[in-house]
N, C-alpha and C. Protein backbone atom coordinates (compact mmCIF):
# COMPACT_ATOMS: atom_id res chain seq x y z
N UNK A 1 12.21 3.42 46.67
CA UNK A 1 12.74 3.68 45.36
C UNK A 1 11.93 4.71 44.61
N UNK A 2 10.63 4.46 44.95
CA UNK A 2 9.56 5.59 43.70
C UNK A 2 9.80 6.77 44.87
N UNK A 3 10.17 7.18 45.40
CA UNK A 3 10.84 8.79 46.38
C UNK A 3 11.72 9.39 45.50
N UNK A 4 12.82 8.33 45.13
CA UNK A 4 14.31 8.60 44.70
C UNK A 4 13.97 9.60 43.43
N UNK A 5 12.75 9.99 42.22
CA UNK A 5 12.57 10.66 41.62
C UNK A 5 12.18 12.21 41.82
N UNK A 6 11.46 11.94 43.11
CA UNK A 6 11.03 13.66 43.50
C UNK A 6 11.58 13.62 44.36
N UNK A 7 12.77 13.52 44.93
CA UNK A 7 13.79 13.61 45.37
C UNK A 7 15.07 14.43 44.25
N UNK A 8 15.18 14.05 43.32
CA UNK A 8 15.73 14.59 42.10
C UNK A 8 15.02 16.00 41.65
N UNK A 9 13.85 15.71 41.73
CA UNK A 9 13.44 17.11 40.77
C UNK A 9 13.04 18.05 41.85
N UNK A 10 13.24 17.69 43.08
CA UNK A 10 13.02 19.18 44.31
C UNK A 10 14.24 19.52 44.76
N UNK A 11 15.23 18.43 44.33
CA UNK A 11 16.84 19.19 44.63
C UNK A 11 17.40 19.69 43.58
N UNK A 12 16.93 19.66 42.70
CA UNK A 12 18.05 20.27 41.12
C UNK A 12 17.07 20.87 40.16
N UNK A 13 15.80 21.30 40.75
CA UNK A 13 14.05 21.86 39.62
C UNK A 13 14.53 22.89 40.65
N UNK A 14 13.65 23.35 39.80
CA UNK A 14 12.93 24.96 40.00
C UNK A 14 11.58 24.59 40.27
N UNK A 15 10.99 26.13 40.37
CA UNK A 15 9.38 25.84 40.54
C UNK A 15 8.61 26.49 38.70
N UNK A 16 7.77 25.46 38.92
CA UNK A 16 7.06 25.46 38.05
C UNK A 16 5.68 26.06 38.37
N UNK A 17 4.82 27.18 37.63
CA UNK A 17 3.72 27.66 37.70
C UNK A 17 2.68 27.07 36.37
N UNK A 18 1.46 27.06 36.49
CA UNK A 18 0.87 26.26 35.34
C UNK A 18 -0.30 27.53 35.54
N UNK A 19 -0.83 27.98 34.42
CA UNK A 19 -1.94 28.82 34.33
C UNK A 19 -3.21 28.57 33.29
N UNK A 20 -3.87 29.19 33.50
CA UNK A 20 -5.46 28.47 32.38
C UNK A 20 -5.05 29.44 31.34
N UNK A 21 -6.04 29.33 30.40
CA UNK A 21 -6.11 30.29 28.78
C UNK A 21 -6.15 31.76 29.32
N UNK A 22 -6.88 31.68 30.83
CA UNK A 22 -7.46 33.17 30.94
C UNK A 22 -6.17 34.04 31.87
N UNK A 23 -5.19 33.57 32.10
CA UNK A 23 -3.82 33.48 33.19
C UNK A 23 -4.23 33.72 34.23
N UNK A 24 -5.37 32.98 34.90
CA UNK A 24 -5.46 32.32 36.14
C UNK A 24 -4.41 31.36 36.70
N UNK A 25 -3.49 31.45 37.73
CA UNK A 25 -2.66 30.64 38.48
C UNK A 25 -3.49 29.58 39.11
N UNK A 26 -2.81 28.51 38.29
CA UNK A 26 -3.71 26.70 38.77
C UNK A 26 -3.02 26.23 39.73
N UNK A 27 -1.41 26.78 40.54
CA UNK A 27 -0.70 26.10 41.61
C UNK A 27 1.00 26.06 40.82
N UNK A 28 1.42 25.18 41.68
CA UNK A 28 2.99 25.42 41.35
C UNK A 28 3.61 23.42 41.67
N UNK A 29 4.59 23.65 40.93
CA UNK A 29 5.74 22.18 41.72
C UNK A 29 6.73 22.30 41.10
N UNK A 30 7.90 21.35 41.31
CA UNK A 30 9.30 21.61 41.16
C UNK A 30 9.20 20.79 39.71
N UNK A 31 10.30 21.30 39.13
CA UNK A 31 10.47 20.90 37.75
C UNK A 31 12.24 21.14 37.14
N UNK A 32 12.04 20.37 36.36
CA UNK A 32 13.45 20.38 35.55
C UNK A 32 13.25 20.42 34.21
N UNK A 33 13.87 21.18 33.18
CA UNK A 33 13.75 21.79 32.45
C UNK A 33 15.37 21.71 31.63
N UNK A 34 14.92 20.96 30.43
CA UNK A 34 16.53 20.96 29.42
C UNK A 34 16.49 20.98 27.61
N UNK A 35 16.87 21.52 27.09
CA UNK A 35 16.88 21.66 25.78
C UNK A 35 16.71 20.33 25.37
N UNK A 36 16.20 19.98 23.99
CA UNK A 36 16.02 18.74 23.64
C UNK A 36 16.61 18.75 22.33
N UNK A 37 17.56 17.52 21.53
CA UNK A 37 18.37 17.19 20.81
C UNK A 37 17.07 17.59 19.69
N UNK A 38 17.55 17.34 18.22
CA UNK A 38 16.81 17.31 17.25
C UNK A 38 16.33 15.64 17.28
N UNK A 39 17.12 14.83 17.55
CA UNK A 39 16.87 13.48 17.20
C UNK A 39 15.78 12.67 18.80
N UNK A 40 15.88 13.76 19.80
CA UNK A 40 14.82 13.48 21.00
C UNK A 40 13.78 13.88 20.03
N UNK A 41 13.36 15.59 19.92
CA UNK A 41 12.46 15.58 19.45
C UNK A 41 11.90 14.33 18.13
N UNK A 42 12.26 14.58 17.14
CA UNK A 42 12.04 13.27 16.00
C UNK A 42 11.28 12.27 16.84
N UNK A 43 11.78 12.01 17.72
CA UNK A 43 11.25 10.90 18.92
C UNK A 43 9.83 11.05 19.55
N UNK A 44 9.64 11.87 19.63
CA UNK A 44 8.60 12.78 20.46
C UNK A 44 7.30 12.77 19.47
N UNK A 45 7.24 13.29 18.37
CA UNK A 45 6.24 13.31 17.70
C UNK A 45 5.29 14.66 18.07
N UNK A 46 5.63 15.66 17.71
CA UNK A 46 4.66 16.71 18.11
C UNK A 46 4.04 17.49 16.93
N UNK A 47 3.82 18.47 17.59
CA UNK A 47 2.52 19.54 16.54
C UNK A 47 3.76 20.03 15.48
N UNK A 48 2.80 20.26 14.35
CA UNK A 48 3.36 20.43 12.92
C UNK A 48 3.22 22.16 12.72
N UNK A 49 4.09 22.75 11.60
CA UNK A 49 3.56 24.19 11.91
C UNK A 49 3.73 25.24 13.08
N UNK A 50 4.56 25.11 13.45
CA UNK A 50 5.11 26.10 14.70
C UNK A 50 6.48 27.03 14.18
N UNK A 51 6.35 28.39 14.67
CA UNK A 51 7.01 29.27 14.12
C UNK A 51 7.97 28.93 14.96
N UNK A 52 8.45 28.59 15.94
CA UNK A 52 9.91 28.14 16.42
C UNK A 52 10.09 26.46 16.60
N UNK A 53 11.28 26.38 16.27
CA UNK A 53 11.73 24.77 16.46
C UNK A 53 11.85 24.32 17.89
N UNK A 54 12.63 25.15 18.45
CA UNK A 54 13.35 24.48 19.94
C UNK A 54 12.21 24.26 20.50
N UNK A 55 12.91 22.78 21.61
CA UNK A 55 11.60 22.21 21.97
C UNK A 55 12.49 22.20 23.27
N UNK A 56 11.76 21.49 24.43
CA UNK A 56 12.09 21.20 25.79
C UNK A 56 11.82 20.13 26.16
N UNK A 57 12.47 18.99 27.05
CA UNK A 57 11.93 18.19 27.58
C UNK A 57 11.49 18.62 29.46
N UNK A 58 10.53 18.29 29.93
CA UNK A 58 10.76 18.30 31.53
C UNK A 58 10.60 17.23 32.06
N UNK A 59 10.86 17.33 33.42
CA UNK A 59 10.75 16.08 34.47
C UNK A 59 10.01 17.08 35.33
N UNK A 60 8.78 16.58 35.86
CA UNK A 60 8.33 17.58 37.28
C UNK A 60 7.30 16.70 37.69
N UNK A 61 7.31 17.15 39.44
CA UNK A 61 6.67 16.70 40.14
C UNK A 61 5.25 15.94 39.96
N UNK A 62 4.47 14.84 40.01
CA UNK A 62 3.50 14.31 39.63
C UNK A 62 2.34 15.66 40.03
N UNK A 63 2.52 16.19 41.19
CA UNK A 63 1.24 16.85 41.19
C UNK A 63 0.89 18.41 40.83
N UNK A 64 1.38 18.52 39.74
CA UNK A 64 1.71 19.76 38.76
C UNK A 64 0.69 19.60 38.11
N UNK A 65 -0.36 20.83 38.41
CA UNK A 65 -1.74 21.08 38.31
C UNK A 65 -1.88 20.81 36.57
N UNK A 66 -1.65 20.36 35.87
CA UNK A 66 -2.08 20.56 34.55
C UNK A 66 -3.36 20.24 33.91
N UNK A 67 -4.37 19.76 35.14
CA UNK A 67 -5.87 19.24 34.28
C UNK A 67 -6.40 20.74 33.94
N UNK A 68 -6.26 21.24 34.55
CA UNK A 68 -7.41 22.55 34.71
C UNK A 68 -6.29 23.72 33.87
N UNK A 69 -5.42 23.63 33.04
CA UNK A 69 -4.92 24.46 31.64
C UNK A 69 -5.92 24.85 30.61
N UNK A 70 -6.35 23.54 30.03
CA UNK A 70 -7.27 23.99 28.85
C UNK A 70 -6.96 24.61 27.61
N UNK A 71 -7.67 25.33 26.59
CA UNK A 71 -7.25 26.06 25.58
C UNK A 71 -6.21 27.25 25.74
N UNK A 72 -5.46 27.58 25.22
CA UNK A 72 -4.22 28.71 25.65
C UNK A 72 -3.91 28.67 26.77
N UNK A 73 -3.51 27.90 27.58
CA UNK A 73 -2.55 27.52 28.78
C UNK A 73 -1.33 27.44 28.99
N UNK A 74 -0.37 27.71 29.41
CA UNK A 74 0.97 27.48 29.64
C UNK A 74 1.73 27.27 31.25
N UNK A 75 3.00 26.94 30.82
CA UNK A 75 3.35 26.90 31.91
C UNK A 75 5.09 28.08 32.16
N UNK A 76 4.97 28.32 33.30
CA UNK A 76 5.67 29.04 33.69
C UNK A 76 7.28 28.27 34.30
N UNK A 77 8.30 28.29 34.21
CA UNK A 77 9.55 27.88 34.52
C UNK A 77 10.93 29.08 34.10
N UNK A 78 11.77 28.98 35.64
CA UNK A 78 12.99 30.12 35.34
C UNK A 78 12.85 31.00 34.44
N UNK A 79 11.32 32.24 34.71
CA UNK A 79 11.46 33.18 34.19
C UNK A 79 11.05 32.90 32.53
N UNK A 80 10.78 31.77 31.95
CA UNK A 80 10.33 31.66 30.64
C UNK A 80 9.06 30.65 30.13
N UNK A 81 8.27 30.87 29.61
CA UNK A 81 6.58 30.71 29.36
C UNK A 81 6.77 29.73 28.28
N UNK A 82 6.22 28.72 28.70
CA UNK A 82 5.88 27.48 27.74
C UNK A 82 4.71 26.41 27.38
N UNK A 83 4.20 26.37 26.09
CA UNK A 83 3.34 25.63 25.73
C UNK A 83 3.51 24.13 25.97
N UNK A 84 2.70 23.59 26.55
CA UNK A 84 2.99 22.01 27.03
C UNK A 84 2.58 21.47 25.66
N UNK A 85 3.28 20.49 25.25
CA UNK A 85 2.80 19.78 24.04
C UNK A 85 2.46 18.12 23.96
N UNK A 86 3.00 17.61 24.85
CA UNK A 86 2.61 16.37 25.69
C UNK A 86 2.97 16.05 26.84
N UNK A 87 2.35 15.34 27.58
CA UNK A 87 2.50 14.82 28.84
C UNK A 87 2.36 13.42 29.05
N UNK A 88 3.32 12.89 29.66
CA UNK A 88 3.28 11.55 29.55
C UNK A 88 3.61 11.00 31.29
N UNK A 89 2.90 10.29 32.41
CA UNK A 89 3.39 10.19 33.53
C UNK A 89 3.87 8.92 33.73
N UNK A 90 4.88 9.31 34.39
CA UNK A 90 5.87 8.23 34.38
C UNK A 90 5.62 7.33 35.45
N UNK A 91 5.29 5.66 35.28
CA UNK A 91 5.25 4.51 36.04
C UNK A 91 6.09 3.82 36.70
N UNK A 92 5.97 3.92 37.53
CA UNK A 92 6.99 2.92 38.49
C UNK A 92 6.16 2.11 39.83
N UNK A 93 6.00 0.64 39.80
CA UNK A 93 5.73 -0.37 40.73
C UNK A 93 3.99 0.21 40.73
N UNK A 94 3.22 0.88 39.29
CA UNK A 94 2.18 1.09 39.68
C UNK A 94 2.04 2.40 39.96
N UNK A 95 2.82 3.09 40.20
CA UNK A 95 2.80 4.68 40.85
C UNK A 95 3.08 5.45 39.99
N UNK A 96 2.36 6.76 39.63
CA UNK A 96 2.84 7.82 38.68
C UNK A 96 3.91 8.31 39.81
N UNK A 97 5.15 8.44 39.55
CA UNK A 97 6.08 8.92 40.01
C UNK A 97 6.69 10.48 39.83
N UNK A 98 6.92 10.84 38.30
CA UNK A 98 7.12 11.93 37.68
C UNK A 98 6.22 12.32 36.39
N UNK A 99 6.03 13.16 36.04
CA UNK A 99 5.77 13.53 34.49
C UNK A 99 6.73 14.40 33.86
N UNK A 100 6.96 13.19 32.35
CA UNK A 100 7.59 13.76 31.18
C UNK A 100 6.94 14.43 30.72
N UNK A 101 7.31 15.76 30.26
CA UNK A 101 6.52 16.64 28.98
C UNK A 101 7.36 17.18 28.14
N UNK A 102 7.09 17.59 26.74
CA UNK A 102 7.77 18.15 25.97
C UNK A 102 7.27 19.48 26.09
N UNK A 103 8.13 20.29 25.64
CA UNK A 103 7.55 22.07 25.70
C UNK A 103 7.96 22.52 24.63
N UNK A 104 7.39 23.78 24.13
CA UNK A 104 8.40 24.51 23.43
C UNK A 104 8.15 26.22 23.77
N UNK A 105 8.49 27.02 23.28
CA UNK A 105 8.63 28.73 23.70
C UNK A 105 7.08 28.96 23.40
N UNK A 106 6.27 29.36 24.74
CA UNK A 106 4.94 29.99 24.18
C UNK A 106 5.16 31.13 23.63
N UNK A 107 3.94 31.59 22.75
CA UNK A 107 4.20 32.37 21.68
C UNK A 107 3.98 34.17 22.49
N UNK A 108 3.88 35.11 21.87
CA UNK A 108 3.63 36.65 23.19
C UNK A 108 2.50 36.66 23.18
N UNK A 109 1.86 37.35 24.34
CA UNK A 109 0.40 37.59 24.81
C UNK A 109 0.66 38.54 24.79
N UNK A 110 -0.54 38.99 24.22
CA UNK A 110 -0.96 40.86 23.92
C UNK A 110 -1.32 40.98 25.47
């Protein structure tokens, strides 16, 4: 049963790239990627003060390098750059199975 999730996100994700502050490439995994309602976000609880609203939810692979991000880090998905804003890994029978994260549009790099 804990398969049946990354099973989902390597047949219908993309690949996901995760990079440090300095855009060093930390590795890659499959991910899914979908606009998030106003009333998800509300739900979510995130950072205050951001020049754009739209947010993202993902589903991606548990072993999606994200320790080694750090200060100005993002992640990479279908061609568009995003600030991770939480991460939450998802439990099943004991097993991190997937991780939820919220995203929203990283901002431009000079």
């Amino acid at each position: 049963m804990t398969e049946a999730f990354d099973w989902v996100i390597r047949s219908y994700g993309q690949e996901m790239t995760c990079y440090d502050g300095m855009g060093q490439e930390l590795g890659q995994a499959m991910a899914i990627v979908q606009p998030m309602t106003e009333a998800q976000w509300q739900h979510t609880a995130g950072a205050l003060g951001s020049d754009r609203t739209d947010r993202f939810r993902c589903l991606a692979q548990s072993q999606l390098p994200l320790d080694g991000m750090g200060e100005g880090g993002w992640v990479s998905w279908n061609g568009e750059d995003y600030e991770v804003m939480t991460v939450r890994p998802v439990l099943v029978a004991g097993r991190t199975t997937h991780l939820w994260m919220a995203l929203r549009p990283a901002r431009e790099r000079a």
